[in-house]
PDB file of N, CA and C in Angstrom:
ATOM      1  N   UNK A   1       4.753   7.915  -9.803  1.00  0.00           N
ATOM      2  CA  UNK A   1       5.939   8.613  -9.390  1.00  0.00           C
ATOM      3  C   UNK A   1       6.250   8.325  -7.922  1.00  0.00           C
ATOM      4  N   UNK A   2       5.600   8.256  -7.219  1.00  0.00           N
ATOM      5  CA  UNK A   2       5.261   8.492  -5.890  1.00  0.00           C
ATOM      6  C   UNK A   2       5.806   6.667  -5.328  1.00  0.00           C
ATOM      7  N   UNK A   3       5.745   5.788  -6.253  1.00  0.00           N
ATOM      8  CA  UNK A   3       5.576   4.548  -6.260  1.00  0.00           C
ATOM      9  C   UNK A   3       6.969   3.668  -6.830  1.00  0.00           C
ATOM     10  N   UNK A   4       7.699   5.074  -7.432  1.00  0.00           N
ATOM     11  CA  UNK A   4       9.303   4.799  -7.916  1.00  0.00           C
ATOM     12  C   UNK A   4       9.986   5.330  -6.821  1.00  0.00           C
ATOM     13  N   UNK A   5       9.844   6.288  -6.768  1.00  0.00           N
ATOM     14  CA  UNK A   5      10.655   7.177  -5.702  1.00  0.00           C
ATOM     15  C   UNK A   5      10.832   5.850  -4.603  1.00  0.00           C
ATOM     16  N   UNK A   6       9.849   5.511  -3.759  1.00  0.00           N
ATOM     17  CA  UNK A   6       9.220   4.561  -2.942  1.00  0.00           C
ATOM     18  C   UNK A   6      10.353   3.441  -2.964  1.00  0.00           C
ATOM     19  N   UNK A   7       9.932   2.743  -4.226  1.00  0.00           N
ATOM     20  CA  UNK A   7      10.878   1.647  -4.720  1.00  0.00           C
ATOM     21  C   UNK A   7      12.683   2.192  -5.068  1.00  0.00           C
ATOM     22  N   UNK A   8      13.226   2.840  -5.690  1.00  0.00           N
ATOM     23  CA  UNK A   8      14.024   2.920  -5.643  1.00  0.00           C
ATOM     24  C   UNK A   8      14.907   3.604  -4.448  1.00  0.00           C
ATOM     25  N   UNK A   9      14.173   3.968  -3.215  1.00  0.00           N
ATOM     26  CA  UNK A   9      15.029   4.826  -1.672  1.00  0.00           C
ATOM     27  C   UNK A   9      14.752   3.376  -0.899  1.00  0.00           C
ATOM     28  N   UNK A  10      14.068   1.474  -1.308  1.00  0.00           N
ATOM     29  CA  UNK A  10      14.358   0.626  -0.627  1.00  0.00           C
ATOM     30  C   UNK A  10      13.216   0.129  -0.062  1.00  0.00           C
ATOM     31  N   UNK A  11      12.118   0.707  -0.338  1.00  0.00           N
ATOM     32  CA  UNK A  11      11.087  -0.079  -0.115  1.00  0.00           C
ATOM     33  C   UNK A  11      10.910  -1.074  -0.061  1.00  0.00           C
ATOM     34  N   UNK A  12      10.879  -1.562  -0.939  1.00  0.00           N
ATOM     35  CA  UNK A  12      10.930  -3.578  -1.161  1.00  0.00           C
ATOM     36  C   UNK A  12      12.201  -3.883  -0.111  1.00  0.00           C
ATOM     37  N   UNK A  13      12.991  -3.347  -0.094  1.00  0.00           N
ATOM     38  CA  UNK A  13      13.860  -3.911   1.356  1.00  0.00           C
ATOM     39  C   UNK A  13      13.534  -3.708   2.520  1.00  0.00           C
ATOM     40  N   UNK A  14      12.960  -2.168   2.740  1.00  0.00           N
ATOM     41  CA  UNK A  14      12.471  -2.024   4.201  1.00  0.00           C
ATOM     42  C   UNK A  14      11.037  -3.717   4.409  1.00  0.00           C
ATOM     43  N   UNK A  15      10.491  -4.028   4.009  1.00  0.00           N
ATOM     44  CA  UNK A  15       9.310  -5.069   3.922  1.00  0.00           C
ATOM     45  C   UNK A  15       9.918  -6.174   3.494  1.00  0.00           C
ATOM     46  N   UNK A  16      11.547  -6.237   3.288  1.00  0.00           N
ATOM     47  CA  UNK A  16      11.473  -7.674   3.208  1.00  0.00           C
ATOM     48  C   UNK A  16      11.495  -8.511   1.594  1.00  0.00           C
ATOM     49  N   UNK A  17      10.765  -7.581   0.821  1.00  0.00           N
ATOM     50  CA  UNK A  17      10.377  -7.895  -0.213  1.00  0.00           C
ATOM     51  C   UNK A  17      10.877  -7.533  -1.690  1.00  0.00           C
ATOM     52  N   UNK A  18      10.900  -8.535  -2.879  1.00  0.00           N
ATOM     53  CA  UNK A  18      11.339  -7.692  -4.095  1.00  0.00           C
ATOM     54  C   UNK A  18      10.240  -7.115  -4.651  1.00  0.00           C
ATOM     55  N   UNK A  19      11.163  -5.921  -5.559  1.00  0.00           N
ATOM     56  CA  UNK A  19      10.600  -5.025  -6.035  1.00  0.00           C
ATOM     57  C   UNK A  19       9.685  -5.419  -6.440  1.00  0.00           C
ATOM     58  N   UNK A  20       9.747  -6.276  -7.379  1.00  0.00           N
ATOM     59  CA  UNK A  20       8.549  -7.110  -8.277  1.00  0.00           C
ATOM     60  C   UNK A  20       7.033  -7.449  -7.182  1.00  0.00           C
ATOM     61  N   UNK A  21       7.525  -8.027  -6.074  1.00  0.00           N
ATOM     62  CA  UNK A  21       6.296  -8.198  -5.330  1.00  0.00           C
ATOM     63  C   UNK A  21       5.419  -7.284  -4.199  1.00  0.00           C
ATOM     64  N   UNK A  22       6.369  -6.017  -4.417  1.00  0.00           N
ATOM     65  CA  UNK A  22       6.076  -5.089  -3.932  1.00  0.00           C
ATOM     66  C   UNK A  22       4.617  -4.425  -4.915  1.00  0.00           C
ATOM     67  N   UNK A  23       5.456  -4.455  -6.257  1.00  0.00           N
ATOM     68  CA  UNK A  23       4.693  -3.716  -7.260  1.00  0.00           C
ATOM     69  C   UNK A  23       3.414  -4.297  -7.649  1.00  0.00           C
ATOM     70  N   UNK A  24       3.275  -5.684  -7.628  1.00  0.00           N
ATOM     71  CA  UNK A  24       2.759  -6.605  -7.526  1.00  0.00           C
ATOM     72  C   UNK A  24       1.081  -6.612  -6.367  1.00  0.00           C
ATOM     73  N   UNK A  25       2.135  -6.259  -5.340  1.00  0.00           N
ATOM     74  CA  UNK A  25       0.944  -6.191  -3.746  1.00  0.00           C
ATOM     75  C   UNK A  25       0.140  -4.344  -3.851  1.00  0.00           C
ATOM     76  N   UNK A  26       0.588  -3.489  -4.858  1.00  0.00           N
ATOM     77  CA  UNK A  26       0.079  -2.552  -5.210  1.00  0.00           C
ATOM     78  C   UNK A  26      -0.608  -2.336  -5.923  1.00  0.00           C
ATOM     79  N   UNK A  27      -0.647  -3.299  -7.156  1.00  0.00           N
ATOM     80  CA  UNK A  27      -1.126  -3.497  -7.972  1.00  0.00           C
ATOM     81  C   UNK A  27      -2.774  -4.359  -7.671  1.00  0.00           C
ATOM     82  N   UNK A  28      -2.105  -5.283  -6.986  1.00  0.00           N
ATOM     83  CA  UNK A  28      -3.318  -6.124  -6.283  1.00  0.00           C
ATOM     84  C   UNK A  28      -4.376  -5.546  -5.334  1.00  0.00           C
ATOM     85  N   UNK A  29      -4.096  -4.661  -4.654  1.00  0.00           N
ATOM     86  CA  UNK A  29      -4.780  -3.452  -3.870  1.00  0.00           C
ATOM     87  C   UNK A  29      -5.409  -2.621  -4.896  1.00  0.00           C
ATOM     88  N   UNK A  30      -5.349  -2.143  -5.613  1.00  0.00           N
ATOM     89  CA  UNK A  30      -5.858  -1.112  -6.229  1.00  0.00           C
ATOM     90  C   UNK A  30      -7.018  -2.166  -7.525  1.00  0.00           C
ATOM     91  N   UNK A  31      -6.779  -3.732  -7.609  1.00  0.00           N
ATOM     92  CA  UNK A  31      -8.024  -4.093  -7.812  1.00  0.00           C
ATOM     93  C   UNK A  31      -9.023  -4.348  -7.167  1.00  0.00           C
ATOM     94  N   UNK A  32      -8.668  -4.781  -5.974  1.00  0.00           N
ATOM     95  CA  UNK A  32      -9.532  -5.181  -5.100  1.00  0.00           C
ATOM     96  C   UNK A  32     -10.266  -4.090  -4.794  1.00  0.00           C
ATOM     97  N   UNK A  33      -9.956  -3.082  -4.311  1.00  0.00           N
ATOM     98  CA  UNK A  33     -10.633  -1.780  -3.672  1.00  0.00           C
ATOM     99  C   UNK A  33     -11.023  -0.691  -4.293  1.00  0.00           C
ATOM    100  N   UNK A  34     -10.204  -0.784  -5.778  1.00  0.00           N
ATOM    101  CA  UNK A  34     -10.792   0.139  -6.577  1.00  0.00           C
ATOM    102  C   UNK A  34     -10.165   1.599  -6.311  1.00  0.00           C
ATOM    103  N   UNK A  35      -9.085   1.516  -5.453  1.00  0.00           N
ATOM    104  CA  UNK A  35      -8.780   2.859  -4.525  1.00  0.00           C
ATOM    105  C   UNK A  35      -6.702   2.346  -5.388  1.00  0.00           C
ATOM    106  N   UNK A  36      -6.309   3.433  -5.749  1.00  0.00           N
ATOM    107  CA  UNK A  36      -4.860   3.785  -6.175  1.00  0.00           C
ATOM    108  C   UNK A  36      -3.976   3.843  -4.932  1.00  0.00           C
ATOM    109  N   UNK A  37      -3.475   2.588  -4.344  1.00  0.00           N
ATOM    110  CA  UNK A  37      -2.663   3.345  -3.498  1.00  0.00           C
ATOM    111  C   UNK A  37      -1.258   4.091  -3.297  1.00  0.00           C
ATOM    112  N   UNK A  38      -1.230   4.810  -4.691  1.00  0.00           N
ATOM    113  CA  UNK A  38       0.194   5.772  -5.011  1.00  0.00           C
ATOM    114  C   UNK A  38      -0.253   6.967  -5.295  1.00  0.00           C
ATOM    115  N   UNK A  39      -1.676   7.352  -5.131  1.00  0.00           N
ATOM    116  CA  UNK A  39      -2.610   8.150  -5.156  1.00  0.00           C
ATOM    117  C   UNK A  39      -2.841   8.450  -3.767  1.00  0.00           C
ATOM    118  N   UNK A  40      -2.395  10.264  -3.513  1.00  0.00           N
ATOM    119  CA  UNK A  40      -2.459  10.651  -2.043  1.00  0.00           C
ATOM    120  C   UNK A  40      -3.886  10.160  -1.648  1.00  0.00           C
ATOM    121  N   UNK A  41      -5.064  10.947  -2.001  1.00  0.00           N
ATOM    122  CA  UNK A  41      -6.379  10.648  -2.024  1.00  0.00           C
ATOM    123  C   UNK A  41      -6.793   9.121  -1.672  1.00  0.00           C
ATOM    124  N   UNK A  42      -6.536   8.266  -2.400  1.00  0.00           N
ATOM    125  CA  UNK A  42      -6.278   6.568  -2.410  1.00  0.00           C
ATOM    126  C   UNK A  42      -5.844   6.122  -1.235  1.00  0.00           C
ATOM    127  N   UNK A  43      -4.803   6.781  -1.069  1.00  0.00           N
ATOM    128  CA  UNK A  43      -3.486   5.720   0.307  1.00  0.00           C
ATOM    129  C   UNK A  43      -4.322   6.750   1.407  1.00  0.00           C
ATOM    130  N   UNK A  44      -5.064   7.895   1.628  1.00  0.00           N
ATOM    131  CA  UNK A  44      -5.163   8.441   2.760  1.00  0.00           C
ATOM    132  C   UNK A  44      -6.562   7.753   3.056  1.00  0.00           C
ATOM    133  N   UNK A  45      -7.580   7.444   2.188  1.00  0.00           N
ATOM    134  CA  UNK A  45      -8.601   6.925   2.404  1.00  0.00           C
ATOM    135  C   UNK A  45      -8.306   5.397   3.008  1.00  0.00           C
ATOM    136  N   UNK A  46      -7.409   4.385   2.153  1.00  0.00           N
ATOM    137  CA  UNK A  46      -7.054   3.283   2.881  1.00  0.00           C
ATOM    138  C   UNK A  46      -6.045   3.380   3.906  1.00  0.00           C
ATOM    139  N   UNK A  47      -5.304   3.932   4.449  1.00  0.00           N
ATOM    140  CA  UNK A  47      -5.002   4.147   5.346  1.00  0.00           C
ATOM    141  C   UNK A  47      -6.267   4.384   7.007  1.00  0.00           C
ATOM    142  N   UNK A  48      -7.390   5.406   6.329  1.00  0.00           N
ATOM    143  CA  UNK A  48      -8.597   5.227   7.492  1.00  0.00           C
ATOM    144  C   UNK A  48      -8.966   4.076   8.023  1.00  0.00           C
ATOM    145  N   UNK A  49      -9.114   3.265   6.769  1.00  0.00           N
ATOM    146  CA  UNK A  49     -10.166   2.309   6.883  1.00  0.00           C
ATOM    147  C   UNK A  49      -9.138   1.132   7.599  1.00  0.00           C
ATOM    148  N   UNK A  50      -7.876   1.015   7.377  1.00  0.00           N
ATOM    149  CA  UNK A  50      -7.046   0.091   7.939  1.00  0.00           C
ATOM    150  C   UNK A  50      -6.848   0.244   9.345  1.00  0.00           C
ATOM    151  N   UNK A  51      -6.648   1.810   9.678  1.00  0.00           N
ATOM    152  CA  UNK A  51      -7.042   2.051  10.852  1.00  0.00           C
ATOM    153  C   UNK A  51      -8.038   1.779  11.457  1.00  0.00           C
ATOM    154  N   UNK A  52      -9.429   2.382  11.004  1.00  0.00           N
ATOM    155  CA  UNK A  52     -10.562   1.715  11.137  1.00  0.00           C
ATOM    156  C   UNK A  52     -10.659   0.358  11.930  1.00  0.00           C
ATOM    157  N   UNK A  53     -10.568  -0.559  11.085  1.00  0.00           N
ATOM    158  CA  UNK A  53     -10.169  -2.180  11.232  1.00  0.00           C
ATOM    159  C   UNK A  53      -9.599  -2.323  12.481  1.00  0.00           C
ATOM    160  N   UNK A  54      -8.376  -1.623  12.745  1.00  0.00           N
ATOM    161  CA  UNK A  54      -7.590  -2.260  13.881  1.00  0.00           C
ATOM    162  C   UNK A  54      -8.110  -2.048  14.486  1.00  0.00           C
ATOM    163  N   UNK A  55      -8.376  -0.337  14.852  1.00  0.00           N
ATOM    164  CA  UNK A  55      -8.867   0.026  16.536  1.00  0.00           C
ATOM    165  C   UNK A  55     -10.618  -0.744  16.973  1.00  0.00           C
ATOM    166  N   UNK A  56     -11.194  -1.401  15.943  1.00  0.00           N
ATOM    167  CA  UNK A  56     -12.353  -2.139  15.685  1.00  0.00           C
ATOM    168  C   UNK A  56     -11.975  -3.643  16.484  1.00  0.00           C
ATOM    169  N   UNK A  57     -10.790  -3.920  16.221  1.00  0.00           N
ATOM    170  CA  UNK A  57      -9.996  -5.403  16.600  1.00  0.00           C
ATOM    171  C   UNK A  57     -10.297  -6.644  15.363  1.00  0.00           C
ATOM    172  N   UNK A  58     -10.387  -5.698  14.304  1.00  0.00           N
ATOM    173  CA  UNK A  58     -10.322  -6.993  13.045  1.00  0.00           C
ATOM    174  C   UNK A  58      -9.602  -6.845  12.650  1.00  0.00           C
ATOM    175  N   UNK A  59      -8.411  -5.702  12.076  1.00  0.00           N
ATOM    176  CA  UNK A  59      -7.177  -5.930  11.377  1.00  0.00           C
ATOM    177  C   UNK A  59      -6.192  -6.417  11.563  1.00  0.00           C
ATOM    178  N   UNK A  60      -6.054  -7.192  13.038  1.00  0.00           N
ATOM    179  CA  UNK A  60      -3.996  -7.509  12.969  1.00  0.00           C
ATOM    180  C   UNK A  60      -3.586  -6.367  13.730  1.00  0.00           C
TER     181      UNK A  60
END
């Protein structure tokens, strides 16, 4: 739900991106990590760790 809403208020436009590869780069996240990121729980945990990363100086 959380992941339509998202997509249909322009998401994939705010990034540049179509919908399809939006859904796509969400989809691909949530194999890799095992973590839902349309799932509050999910996106707040990867959200840490991305943080994590940066202020570390490995993320970008």
């Amino acid at each position: 739900m959380v992941r339509r809403r998202w997509l249909d208020r322009g998401g994939g436009t705010t990034l540049h991106c179509h919908r399809n590869t939006v859904l796509y780069r969400i989809a691909r996240i949530a194999e890799l990590t095992g973590r839902v990121p349309t799932r509050p729980v999910d996106a707040a945990e990867l959200h840490v760790a991305l943080r994590a990363l940066r202020l570390a100086g490995n993320g970008g």
